[in-house]
PDB file of N, CA and C in Angstrom:
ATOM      1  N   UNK A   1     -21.761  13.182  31.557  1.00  0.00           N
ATOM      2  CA  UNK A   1     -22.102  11.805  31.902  1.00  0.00           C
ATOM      3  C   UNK A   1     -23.216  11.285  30.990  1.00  0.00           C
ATOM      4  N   UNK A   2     -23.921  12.059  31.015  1.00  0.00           N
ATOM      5  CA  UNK A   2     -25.132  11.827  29.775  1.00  0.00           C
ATOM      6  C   UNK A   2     -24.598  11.390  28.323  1.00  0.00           C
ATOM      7  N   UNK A   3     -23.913  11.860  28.083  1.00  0.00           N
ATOM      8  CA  UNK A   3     -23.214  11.867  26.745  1.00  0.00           C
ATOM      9  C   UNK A   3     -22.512  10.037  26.450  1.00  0.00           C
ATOM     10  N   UNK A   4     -21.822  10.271  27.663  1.00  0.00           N
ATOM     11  CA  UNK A   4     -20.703   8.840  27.853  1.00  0.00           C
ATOM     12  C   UNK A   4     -21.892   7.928  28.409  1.00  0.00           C
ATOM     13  N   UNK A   5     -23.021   7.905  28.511  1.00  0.00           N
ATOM     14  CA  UNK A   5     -23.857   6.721  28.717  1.00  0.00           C
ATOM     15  C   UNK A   5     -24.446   6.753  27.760  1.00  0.00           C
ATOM     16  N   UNK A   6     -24.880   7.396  26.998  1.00  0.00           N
ATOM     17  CA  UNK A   6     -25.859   7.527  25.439  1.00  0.00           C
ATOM     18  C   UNK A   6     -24.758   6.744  24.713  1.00  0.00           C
ATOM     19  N   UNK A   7     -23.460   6.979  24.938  1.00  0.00           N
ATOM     20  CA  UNK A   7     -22.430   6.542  23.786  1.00  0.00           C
ATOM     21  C   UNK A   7     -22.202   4.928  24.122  1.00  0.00           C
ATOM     22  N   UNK A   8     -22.163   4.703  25.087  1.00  0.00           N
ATOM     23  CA  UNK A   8     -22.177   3.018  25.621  1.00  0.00           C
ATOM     24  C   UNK A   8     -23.593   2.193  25.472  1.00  0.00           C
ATOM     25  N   UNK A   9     -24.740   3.146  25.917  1.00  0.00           N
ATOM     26  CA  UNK A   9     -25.594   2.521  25.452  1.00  0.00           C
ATOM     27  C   UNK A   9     -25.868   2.224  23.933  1.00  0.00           C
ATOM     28  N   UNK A  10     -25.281   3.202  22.837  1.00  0.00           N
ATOM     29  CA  UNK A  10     -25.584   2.872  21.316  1.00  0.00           C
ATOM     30  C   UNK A  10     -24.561   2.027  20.771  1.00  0.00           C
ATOM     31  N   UNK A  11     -24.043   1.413  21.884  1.00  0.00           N
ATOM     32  CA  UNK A  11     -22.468   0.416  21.834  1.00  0.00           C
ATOM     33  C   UNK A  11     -23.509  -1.103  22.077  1.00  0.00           C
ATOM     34  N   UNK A  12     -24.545  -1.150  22.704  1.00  0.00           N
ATOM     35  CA  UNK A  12     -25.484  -2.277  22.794  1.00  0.00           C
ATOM     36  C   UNK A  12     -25.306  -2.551  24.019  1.00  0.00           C
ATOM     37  N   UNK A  13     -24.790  -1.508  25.636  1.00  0.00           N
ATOM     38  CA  UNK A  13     -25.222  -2.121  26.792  1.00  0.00           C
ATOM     39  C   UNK A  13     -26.375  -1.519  27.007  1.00  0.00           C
ATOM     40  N   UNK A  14     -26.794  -2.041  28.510  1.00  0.00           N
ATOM     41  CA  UNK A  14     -28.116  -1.625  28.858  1.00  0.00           C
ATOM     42  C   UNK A  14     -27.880  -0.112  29.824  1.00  0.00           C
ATOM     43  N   UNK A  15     -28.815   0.271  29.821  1.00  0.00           N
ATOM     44  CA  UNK A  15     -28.749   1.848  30.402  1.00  0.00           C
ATOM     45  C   UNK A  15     -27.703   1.333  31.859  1.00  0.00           C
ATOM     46  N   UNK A  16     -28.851   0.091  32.411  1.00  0.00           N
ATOM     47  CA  UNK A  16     -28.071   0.108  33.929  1.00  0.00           C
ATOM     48  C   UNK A  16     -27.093  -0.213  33.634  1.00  0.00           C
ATOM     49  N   UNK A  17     -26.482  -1.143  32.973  1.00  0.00           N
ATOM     50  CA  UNK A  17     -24.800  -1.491  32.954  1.00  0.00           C
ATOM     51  C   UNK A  17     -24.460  -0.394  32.997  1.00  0.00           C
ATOM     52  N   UNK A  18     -24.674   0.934  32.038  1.00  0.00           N
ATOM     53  CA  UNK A  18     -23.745   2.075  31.391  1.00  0.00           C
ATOM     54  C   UNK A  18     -23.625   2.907  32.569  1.00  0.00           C
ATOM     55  N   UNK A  19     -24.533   3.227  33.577  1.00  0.00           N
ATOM     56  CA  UNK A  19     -24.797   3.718  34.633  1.00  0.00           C
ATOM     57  C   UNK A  19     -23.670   3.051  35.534  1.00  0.00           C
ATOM     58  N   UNK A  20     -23.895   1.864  35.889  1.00  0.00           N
ATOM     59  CA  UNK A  20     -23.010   1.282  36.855  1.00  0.00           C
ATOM     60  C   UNK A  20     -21.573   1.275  36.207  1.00  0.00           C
ATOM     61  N   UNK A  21     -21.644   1.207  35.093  1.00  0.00           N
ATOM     62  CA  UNK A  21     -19.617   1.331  34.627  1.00  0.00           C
ATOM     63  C   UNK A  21     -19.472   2.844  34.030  1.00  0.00           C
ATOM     64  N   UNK A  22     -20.016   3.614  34.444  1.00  0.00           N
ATOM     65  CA  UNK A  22     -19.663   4.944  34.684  1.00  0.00           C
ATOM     66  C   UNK A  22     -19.274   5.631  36.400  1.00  0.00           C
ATOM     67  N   UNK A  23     -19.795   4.868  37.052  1.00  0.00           N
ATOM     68  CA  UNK A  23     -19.956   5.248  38.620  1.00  0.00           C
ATOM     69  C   UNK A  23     -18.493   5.524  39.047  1.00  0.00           C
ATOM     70  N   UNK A  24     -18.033   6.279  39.843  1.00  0.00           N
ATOM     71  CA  UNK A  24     -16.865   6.288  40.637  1.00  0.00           C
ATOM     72  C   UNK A  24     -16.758   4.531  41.535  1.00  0.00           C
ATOM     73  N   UNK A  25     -15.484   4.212  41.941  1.00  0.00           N
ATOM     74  CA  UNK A  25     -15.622   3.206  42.770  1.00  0.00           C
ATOM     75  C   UNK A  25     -15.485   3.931  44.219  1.00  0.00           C
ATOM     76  N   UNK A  26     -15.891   2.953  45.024  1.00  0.00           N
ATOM     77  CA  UNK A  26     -15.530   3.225  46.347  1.00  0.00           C
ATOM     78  C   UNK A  26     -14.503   2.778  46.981  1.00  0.00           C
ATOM     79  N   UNK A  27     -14.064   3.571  48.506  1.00  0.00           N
ATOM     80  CA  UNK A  27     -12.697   2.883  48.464  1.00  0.00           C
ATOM     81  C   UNK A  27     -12.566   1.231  49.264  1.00  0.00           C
ATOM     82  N   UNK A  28     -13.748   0.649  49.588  1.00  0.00           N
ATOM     83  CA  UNK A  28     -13.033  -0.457  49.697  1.00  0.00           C
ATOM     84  C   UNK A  28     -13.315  -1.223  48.354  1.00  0.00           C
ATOM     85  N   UNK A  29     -14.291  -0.581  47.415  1.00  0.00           N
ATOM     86  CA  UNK A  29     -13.519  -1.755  46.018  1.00  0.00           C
ATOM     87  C   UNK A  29     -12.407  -1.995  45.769  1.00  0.00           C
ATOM     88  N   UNK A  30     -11.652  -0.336  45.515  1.00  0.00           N
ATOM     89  CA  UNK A  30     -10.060  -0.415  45.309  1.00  0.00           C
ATOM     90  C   UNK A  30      -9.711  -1.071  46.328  1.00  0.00           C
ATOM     91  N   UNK A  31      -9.484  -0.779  47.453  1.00  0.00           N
ATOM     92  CA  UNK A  31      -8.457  -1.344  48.242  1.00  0.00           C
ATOM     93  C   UNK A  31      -8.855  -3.404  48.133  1.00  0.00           C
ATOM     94  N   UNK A  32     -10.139  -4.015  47.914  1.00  0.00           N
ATOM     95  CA  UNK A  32     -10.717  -5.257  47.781  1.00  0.00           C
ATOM     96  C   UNK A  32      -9.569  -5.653  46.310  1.00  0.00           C
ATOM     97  N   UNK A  33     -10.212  -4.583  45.533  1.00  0.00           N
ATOM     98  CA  UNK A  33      -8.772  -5.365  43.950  1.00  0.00           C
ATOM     99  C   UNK A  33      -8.038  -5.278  44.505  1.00  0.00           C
ATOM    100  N   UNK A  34      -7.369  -4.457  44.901  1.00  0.00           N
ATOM    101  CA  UNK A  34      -6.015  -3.703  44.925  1.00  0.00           C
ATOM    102  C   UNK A  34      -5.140  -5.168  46.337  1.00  0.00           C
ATOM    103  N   UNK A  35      -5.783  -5.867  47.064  1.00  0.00           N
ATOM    104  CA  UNK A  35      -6.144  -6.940  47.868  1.00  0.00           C
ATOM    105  C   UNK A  35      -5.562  -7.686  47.322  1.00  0.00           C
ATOM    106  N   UNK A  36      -6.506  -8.581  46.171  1.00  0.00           N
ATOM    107  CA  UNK A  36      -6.646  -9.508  45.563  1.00  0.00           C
ATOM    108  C   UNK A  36      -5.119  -9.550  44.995  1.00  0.00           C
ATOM    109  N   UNK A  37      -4.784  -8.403  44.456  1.00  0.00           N
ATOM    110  CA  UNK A  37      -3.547  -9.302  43.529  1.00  0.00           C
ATOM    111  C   UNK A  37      -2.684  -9.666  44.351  1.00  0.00           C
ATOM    112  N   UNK A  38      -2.421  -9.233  45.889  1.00  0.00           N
ATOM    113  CA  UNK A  38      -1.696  -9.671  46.385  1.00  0.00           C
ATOM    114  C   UNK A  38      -1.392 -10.770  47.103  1.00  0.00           C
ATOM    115  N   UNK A  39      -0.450 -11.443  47.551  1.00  0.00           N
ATOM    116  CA  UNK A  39      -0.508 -12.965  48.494  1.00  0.00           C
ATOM    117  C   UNK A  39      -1.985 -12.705  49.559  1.00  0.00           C
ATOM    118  N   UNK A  40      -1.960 -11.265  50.461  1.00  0.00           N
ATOM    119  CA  UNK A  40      -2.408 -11.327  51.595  1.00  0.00           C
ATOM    120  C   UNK A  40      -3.830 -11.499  51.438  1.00  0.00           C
ATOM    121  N   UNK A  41      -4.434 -10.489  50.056  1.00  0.00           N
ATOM    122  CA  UNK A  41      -6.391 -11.540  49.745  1.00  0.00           C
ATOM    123  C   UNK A  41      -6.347 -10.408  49.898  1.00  0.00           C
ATOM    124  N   UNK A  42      -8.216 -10.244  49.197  1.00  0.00           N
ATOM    125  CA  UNK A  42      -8.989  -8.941  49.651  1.00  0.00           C
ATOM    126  C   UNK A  42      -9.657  -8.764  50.758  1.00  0.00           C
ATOM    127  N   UNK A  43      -9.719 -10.361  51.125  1.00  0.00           N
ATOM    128  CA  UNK A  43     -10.261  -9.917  52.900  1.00  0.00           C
ATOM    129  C   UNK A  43      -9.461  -9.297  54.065  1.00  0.00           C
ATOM    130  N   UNK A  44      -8.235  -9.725  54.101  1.00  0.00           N
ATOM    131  CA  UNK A  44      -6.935  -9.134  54.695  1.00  0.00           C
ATOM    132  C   UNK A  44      -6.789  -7.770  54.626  1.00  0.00           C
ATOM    133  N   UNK A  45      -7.007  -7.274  53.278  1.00  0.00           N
ATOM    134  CA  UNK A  45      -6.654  -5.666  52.420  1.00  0.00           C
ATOM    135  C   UNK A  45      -7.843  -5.117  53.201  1.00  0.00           C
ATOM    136  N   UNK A  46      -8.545  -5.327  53.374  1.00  0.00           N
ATOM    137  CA  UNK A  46      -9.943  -4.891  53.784  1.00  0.00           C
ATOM    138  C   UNK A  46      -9.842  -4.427  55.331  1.00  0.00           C
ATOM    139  N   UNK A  47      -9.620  -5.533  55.847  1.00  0.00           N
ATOM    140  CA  UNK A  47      -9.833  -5.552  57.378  1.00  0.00           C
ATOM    141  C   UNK A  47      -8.902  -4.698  57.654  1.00  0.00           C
ATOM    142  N   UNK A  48      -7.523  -4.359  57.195  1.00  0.00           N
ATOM    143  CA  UNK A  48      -6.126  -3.714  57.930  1.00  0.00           C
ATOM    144  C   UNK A  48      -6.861  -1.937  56.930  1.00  0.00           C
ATOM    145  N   UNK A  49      -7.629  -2.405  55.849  1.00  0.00           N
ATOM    146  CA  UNK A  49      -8.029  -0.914  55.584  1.00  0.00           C
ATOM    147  C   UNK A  49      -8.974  -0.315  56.543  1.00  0.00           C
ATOM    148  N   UNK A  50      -9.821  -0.754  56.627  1.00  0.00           N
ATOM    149  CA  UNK A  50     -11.253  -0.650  57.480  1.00  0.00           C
ATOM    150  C   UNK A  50     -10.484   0.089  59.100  1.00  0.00           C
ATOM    151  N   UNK A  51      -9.787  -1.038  59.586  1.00  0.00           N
ATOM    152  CA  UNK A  51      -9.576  -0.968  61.130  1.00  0.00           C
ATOM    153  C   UNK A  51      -8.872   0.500  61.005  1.00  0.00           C
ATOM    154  N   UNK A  52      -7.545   0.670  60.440  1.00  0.00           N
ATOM    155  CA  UNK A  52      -7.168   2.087  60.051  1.00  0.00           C
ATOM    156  C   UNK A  52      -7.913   2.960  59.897  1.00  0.00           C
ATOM    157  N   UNK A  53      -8.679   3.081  59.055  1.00  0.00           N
ATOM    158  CA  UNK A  53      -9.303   3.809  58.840  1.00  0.00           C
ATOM    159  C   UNK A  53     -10.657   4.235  59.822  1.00  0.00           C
ATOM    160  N   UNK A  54     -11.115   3.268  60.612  1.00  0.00           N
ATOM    161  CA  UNK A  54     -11.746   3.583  61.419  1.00  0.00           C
ATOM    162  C   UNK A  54     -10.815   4.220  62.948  1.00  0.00           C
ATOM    163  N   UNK A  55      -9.676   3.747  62.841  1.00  0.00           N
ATOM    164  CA  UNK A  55      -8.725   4.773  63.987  1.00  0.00           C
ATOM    165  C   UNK A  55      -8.884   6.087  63.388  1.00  0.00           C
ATOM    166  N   UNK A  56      -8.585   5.835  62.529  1.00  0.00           N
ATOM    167  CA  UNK A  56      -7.826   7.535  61.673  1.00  0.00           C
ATOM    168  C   UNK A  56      -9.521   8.850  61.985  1.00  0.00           C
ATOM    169  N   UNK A  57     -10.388   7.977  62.107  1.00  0.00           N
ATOM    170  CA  UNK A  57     -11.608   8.873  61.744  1.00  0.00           C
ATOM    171  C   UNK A  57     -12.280   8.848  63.713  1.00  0.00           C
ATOM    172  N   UNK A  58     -11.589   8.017  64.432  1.00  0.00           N
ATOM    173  CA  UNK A  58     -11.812   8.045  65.980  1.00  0.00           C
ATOM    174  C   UNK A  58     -13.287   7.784  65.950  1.00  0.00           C
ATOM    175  N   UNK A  59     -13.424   6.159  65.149  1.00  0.00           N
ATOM    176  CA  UNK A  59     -14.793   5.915  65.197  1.00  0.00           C
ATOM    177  C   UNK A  59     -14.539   4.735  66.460  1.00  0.00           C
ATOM    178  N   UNK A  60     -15.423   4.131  67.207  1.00  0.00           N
ATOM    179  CA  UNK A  60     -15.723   3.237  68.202  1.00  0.00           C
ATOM    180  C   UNK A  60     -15.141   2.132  68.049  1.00  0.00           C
ATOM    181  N   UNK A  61     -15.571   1.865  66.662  1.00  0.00           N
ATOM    182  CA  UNK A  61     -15.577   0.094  66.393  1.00  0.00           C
ATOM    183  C   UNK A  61     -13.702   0.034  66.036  1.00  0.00           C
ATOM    184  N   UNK A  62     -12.514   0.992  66.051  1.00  0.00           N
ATOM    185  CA  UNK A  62     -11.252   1.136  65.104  1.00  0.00           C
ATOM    186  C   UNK A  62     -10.830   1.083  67.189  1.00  0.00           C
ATOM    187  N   UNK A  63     -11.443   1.567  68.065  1.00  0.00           N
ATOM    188  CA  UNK A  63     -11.055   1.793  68.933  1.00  0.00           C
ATOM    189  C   UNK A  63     -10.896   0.718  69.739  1.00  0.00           C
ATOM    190  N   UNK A  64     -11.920  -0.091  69.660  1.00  0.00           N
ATOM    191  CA  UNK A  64     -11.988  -0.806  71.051  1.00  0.00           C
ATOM    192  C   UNK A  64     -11.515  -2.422  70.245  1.00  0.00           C
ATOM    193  N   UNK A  65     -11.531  -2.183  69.010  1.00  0.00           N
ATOM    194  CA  UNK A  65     -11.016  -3.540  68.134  1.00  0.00           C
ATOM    195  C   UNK A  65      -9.587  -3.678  68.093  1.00  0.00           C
ATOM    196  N   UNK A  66      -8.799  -2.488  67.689  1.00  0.00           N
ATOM    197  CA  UNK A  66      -7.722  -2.136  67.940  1.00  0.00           C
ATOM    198  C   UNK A  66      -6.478  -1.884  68.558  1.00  0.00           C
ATOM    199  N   UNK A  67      -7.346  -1.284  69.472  1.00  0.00           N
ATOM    200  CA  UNK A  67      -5.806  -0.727  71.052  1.00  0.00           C
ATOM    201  C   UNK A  67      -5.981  -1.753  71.763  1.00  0.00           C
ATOM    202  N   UNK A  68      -5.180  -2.047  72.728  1.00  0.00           N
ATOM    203  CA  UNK A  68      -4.965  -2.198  73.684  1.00  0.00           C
ATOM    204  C   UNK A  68      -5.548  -1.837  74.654  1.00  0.00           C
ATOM    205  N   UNK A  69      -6.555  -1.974  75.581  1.00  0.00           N
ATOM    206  CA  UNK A  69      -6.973  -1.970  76.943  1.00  0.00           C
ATOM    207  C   UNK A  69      -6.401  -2.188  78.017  1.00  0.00           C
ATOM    208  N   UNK A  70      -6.352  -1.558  78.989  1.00  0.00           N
ATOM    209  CA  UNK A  70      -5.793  -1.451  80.626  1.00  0.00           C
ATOM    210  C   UNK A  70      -6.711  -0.726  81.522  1.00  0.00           C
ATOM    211  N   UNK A  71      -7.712  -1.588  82.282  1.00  0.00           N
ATOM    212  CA  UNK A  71      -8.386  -0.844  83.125  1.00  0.00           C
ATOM    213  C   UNK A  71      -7.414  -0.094  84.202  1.00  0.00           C
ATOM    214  N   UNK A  72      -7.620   1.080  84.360  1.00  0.00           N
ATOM    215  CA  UNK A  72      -6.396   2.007  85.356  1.00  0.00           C
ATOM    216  C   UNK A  72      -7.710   2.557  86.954  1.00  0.00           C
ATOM    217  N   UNK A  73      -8.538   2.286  86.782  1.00  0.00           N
ATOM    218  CA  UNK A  73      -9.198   2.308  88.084  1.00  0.00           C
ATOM    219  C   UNK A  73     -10.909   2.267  87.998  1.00  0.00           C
ATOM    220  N   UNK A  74     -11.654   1.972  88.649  1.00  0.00           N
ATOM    221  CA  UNK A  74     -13.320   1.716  88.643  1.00  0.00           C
ATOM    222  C   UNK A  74     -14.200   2.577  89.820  1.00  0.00           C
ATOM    223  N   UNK A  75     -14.804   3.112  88.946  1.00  0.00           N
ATOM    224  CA  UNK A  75     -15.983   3.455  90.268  1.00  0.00           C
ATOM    225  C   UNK A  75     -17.041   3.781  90.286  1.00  0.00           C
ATOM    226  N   UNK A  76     -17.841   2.367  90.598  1.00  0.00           N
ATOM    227  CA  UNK A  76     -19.289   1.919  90.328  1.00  0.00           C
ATOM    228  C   UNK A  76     -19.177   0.765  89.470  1.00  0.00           C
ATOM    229  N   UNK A  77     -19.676   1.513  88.217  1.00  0.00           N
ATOM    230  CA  UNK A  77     -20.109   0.566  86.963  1.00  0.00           C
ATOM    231  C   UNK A  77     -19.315   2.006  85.854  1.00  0.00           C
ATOM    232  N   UNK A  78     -18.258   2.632  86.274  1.00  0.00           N
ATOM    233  CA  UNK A  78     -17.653   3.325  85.510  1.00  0.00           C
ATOM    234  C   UNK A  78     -16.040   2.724  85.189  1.00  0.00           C
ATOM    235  N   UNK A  79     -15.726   2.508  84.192  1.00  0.00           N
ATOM    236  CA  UNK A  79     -13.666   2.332  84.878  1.00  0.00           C
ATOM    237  C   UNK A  79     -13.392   3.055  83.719  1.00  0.00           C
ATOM    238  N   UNK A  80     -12.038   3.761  84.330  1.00  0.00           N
ATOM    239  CA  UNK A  80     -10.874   4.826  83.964  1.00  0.00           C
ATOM    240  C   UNK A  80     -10.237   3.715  82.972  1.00  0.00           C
ATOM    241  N   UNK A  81     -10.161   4.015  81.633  1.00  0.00           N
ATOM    242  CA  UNK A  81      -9.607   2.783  81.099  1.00  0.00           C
ATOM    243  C   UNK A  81      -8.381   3.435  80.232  1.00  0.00           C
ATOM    244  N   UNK A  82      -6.971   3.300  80.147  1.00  0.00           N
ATOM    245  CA  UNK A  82      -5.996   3.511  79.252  1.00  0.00           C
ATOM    246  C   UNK A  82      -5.832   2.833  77.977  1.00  0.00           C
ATOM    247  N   UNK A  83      -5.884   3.003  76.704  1.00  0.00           N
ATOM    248  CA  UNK A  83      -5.851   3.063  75.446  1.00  0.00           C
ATOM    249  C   UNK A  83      -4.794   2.963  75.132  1.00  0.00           C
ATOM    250  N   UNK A  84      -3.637   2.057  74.373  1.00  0.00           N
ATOM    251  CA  UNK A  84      -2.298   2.291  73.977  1.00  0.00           C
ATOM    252  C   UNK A  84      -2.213   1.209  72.567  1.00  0.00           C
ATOM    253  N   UNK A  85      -1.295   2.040  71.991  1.00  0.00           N
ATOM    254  CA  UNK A  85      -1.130   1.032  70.495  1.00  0.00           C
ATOM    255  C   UNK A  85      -0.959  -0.433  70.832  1.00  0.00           C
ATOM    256  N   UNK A  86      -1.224  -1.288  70.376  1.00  0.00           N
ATOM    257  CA  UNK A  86      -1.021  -2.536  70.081  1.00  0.00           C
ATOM    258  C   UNK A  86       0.273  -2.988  69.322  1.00  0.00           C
ATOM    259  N   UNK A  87       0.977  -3.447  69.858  1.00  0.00           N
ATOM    260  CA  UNK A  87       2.441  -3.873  69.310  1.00  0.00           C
ATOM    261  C   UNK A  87       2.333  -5.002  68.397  1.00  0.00           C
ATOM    262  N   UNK A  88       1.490  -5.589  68.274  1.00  0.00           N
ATOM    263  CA  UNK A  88       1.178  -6.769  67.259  1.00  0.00           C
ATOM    264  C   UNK A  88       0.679  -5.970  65.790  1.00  0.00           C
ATOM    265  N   UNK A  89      -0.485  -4.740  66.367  1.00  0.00           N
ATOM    266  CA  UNK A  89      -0.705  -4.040  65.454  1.00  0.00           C
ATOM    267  C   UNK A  89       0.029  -3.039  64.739  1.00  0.00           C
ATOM    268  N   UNK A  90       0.923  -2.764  65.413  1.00  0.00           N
ATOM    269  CA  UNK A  90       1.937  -1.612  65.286  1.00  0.00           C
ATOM    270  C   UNK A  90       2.671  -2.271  64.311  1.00  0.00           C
ATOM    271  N   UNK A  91       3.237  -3.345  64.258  1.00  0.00           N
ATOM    272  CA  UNK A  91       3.755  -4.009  63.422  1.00  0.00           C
ATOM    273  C   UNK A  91       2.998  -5.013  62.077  1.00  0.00           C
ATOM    274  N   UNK A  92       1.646  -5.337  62.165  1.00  0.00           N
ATOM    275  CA  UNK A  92       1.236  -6.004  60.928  1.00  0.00           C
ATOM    276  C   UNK A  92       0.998  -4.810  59.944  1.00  0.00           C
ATOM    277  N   UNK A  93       0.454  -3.862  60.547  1.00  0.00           N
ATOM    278  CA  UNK A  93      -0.371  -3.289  59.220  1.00  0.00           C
ATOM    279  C   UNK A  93       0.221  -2.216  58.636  1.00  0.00           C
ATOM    280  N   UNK A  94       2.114  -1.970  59.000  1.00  0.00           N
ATOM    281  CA  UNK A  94       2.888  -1.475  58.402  1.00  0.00           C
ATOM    282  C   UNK A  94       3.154  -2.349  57.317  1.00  0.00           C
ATOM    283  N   UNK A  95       3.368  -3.675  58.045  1.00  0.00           N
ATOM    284  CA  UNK A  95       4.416  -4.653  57.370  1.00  0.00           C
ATOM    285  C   UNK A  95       3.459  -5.110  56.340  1.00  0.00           C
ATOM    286  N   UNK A  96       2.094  -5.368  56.337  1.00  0.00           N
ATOM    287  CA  UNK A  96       1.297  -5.115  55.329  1.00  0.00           C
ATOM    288  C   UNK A  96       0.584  -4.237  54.194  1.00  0.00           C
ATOM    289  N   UNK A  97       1.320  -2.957  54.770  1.00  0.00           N
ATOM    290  CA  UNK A  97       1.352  -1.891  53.973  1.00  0.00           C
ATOM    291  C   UNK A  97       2.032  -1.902  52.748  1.00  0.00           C
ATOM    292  N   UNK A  98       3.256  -2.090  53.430  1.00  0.00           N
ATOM    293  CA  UNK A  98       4.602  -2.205  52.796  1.00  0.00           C
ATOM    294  C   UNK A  98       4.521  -3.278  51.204  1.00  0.00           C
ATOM    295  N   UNK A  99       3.591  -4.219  51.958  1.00  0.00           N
ATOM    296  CA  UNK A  99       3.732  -5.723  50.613  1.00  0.00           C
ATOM    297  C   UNK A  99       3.002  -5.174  49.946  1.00  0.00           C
ATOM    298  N   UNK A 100       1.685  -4.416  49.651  1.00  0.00           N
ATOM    299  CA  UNK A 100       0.891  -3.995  48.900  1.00  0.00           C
ATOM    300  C   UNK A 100       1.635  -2.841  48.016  1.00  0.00           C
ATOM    301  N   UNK A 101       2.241  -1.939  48.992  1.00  0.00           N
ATOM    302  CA  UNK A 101       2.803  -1.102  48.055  1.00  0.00           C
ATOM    303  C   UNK A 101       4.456  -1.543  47.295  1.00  0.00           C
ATOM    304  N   UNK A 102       4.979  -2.799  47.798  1.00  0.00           N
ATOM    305  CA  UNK A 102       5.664  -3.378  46.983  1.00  0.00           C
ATOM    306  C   UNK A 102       5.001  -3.708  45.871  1.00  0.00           C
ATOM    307  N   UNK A 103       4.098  -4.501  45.978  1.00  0.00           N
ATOM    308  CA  UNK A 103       3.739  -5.509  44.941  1.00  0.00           C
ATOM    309  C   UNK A 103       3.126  -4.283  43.456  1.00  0.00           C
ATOM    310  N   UNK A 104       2.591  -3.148  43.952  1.00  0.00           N
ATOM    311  CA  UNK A 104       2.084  -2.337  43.262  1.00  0.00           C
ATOM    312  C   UNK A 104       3.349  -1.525  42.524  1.00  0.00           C
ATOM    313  N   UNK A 105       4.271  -1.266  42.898  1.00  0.00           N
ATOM    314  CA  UNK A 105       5.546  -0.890  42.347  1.00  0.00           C
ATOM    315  C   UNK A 105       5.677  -1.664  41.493  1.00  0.00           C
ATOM    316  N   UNK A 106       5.816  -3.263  41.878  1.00  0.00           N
ATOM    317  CA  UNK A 106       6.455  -4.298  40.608  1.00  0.00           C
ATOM    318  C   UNK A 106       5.607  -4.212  39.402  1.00  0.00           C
ATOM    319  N   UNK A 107       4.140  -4.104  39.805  1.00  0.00           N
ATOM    320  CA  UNK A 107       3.140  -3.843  38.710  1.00  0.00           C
ATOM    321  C   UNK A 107       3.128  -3.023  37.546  1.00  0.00           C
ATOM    322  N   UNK A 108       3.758  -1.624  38.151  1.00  0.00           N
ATOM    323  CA  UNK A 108       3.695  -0.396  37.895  1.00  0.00           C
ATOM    324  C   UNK A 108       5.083  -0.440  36.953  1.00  0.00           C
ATOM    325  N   UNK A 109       6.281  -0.948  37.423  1.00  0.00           N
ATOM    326  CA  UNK A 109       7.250  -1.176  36.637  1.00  0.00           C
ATOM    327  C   UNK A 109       7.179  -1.954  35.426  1.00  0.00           C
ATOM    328  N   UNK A 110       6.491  -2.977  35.475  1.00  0.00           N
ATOM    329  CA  UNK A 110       6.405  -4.799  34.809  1.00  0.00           C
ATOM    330  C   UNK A 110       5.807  -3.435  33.333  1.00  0.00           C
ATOM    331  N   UNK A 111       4.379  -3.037  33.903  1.00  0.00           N
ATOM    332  CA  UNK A 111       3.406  -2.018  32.786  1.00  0.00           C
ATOM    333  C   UNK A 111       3.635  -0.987  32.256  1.00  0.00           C
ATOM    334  N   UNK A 112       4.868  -0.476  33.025  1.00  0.00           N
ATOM    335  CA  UNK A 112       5.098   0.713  32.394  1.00  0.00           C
ATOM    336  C   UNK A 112       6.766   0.278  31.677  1.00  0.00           C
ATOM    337  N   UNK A 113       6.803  -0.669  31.342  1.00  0.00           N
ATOM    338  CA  UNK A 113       7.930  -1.373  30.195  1.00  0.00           C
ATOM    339  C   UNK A 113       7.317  -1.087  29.505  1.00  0.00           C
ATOM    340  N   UNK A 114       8.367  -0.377  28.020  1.00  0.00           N
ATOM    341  CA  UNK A 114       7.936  -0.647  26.659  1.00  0.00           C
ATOM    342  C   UNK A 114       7.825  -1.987  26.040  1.00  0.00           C
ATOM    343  N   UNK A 115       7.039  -2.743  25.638  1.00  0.00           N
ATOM    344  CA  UNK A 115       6.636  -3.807  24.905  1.00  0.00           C
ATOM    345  C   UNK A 115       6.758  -4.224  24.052  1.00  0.00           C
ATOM    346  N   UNK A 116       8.127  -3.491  23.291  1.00  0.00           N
ATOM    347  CA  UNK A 116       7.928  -3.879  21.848  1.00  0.00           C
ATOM    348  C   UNK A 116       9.820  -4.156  21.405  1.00  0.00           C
TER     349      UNK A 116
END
């Protein structure tokens, strides 16, 4: 890494640029580009990444944003509450899956034509 920033910096950027365009990205940059080229936006790409991904990892905020709620019984200031997929959800963020990884196919095809 030292090497490939000495070599960008004697290219005339500044250390921090060379630093920051050496960095790994994170994944909601990709998934934010990866967003953008499509109809649905990077805010869309984001939110259906995020919420997933916060199911997938059985964090709080993927849980209670997500499922479906059914209080199934109370007692006190406690209630027994049932959790079940969301059928609205069950269906967008396939069907939004799907367009991203369409659209990335067409990409992938369009670029990987010979050009000449």
């Amino acid at each position: 890494m030292r090497q490939l920033t000495d070599l960008i910096v004697a290219a005339g950027v500044s250390q921090e640029e060379a630093k920051k365009a050496l960095r790994s990205p994170n994944y909601k940059d990709i998934v934010r580009e990866a967003g953008a080229l499509t109809p649905m936006g990077a805010d869309q790409a984001e939110v259906i990444w995020s919420g997933c991904s916060s199911l997938a990892h059985g964090d709080t905020y993927g849980t209670l944003s997500f499922l479906d709620r059914s209080i199934v019984a109370t007692e006190g200031r406690v209630h027994l509450t049932q959790l079940t997929g969301s059928p609205a959800l069950l269906y967008r963020v396939p069907d939004r899956a799907v367009a991203m990884l369409q659209h990335a196919f067409a990409l992938f095809k369009e670029r990987a034509t010979c050009h000449h």
